[in-house]
Protein backbone atom coordinates (compact mmCIF):
# COMPACT_ATOMS: atom_id res chain seq x y z
CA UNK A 1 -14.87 -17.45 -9.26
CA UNK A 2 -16.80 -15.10 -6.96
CA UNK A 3 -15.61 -11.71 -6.30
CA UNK A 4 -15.62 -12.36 -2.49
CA UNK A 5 -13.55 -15.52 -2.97
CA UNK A 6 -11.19 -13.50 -5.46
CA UNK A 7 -10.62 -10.75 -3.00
CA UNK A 8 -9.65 -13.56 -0.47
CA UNK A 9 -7.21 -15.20 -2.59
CA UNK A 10 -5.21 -11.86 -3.77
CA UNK A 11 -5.12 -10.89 0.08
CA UNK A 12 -3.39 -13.69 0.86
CA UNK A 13 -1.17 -13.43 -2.09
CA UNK A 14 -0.03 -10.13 -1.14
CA UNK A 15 1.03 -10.96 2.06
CA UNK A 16 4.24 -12.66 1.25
CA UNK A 17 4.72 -9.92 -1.61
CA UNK A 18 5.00 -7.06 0.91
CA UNK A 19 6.69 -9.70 3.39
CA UNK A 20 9.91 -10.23 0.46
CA UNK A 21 9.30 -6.42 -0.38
CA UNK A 22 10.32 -5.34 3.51
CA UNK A 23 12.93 -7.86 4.30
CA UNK A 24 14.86 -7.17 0.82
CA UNK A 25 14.36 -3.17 1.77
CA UNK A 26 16.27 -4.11 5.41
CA UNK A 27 18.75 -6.44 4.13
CA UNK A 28 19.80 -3.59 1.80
CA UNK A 29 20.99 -1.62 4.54
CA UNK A 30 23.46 -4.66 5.14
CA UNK A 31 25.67 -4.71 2.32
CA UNK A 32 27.93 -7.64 2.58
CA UNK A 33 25.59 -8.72 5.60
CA UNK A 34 27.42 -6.59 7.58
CA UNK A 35 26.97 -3.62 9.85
CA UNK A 36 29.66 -1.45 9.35
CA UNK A 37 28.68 -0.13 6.40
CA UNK A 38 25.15 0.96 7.70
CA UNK A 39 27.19 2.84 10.32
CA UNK A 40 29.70 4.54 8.42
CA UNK A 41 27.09 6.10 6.64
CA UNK A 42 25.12 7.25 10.09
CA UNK A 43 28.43 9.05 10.33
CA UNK A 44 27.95 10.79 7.45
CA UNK A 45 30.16 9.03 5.13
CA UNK A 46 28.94 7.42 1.49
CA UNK A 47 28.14 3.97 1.85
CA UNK A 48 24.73 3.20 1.09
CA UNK A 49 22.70 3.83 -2.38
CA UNK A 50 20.37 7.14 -2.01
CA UNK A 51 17.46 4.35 -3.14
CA UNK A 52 17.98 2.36 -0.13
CA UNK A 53 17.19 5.53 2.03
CA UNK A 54 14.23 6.29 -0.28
CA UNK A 55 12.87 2.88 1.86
CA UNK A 56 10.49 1.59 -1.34
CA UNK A 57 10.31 -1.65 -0.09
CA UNK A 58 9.24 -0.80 3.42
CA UNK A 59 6.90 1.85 2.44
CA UNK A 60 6.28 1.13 -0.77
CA UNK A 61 5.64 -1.89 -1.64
CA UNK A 62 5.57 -2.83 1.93
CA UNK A 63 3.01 -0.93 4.32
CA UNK A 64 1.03 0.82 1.38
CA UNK A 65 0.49 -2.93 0.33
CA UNK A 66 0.31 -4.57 3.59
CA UNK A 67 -2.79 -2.11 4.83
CA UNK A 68 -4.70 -2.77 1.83
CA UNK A 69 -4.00 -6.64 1.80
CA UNK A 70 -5.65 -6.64 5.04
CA UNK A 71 -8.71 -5.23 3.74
CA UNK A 72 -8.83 -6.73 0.56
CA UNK A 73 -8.67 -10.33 2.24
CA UNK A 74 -11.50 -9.47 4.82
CA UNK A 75 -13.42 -8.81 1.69
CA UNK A 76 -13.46 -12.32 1.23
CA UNK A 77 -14.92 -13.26 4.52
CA UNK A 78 -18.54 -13.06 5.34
CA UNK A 79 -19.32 -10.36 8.11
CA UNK A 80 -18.68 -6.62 7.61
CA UNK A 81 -16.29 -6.10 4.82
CA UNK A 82 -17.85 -8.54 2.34
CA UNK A 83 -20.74 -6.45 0.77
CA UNK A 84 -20.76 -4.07 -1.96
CA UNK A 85 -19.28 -1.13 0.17
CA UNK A 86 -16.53 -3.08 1.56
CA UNK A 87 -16.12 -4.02 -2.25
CA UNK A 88 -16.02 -0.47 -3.40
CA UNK A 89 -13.57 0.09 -0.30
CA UNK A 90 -11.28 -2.13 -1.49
CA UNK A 91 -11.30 -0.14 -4.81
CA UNK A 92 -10.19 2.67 -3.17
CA UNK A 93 -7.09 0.23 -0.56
CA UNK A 94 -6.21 -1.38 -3.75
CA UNK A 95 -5.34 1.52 -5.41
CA UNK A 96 -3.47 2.98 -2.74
CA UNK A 97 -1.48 -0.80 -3.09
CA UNK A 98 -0.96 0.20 -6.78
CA UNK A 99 0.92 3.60 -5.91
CA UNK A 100 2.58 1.99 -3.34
CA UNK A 101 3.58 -0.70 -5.68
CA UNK A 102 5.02 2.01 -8.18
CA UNK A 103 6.78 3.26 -5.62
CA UNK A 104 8.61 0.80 -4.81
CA UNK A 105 9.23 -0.49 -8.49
CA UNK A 106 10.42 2.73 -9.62
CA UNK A 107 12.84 3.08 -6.96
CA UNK A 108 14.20 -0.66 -7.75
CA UNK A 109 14.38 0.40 -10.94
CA UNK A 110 16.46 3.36 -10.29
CA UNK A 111 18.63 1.34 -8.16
CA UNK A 112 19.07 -1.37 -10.65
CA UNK A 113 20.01 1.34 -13.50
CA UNK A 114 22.55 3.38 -11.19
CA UNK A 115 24.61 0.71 -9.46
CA UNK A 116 25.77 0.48 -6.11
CA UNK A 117 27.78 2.52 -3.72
CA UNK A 118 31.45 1.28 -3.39
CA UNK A 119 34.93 1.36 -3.00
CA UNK A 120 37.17 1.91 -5.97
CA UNK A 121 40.85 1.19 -6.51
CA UNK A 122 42.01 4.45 -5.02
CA UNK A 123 39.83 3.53 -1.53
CA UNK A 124 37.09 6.13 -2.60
CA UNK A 125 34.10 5.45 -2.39
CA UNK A 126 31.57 6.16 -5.44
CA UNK A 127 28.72 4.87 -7.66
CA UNK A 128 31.10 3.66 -10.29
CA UNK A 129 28.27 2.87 -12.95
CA UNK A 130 26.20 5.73 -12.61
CA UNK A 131 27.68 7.84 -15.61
CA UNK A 132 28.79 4.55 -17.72
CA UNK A 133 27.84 4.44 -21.17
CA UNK A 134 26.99 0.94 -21.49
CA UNK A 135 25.12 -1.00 -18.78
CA UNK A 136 26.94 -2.96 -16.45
CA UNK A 137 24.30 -5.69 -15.65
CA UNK A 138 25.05 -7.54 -18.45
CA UNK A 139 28.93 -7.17 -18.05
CA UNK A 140 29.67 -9.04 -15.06
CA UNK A 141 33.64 -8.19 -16.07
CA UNK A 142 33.00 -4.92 -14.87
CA UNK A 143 31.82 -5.66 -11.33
CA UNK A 144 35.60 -6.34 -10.01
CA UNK A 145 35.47 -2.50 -10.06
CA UNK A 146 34.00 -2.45 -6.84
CA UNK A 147 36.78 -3.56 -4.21
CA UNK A 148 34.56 -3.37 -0.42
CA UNK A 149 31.94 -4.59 -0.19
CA UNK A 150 32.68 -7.90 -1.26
CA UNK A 151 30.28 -8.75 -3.90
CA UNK A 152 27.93 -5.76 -3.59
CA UNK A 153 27.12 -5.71 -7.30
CA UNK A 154 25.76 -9.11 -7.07
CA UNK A 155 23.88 -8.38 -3.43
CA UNK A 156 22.44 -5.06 -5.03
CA UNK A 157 21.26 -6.61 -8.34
CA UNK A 158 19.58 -9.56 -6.29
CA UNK A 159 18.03 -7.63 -3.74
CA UNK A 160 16.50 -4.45 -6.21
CA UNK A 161 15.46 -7.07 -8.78
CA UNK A 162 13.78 -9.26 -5.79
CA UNK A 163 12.19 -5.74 -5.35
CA UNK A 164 11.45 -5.16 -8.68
CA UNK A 165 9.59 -8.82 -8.99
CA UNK A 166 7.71 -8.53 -5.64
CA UNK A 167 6.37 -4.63 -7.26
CA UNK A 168 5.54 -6.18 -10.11
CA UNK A 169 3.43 -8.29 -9.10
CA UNK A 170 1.60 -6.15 -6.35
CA UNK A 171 1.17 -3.95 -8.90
CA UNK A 172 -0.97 -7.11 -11.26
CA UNK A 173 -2.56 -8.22 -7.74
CA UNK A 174 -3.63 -4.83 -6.53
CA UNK A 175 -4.79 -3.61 -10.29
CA UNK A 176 -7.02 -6.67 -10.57
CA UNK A 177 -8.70 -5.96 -7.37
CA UNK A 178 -9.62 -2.95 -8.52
CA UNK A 179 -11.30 -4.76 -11.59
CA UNK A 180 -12.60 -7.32 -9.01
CA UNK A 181 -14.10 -4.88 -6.41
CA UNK A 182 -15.83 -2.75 -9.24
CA UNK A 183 -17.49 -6.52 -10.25
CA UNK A 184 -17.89 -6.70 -6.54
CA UNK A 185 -19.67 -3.17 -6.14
CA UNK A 186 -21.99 -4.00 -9.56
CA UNK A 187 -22.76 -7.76 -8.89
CA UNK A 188 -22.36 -8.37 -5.19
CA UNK A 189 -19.69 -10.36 -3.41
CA UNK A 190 -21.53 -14.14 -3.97
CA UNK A 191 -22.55 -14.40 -0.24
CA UNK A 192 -25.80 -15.64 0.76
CA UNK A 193 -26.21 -13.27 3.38
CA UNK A 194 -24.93 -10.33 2.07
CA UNK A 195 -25.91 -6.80 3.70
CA UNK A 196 -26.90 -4.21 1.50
């Protein structure tokens, strides 16, 4: 495959990426799909994770993917971008899309390892799993800990790993690019009418 047609095809793919990364990021604020919980914590109560605040899916793996995704894909078209210094260019985007991709990964990560925010038995509200010695992802016994909001183990876990996934795979889009666009800068992008 050409280098121009490569940098097409992981453009597109990271559209949807950053897409799943900035909806999951919003829906976060939501827990329970409700509001109230989002407001509470405006008023300066504890409601919400500190990694939903840290907004890695909208920054992260959202617009520090989403602005190189656009260049990367115009790479692939003939006209301005698809020559060897809109190649080495998107060297330079797609590594921005790897830190961004990091970013958000390592804060789904964090998120995933420290458990949610919620309301205990004795209506306060804490991060019940943060100083547990064993790991309650894989003990789903242990989620009934967490009274309000309804099934926010279960909305957190889906939502950081959907993170997680989405980061992941930036991060294997964006790094090949940068492979790709070095091929691009060395060989050329495949066009006919390529400018110099």
């Amino acid at each position: 495959m050409c280098t121009g047609k490569c940098s097409k095809f992981i453009g597109i793919c990271l559209y949807p990426l950053a897409l799943l990364s900035i909806i999951c990021n919003i829906f976060l604020f939501f827990p329970d799909f409700q509001t109230i919980y989002s407001k509470e914590e405006a008023e300066g109560l504890y409601r919400l994770t500190d990694e939903i605040k840290y907004m890695g899916g909208v920054v992260g793996g959202g617009i520090l993917v989403l602005i190189p995704a656009i260049h990367i894909h115009s790479t692939g078209r003939q006209g301005c971008c698809s020559n060897r210094c809109g190649m080495f260019l998107s060297i330079i985007f797609a590594a921005v899309g790897v830190a961004g991709a990091l970013y958000s990964g390592i804060i789904a990560v964090v998120g995933l390892i420290r458990g949610p925010v919620c309301m205990l038995e004795n209506d306060t509200w804490s991060r019940p799993f943060l100083n547990s010695t064993e790991s309650y992802l894989g003990n789903s016994e242990t989620w009934e800990t967490c009274e309000e909001p309804e099934n926010i183990v279960v909305f957190n876990i889906a939502l950081f790993s959907a993170l997680l996934v989405a980061a992941c795979l930036e991060l294997l889009l964006c790094g090949f690019q940068v492979l790709n666009g070095l091929f691009g800068c060395i060989c050329g992008t495949c066009n006919h009418k390529e400018v110099a």
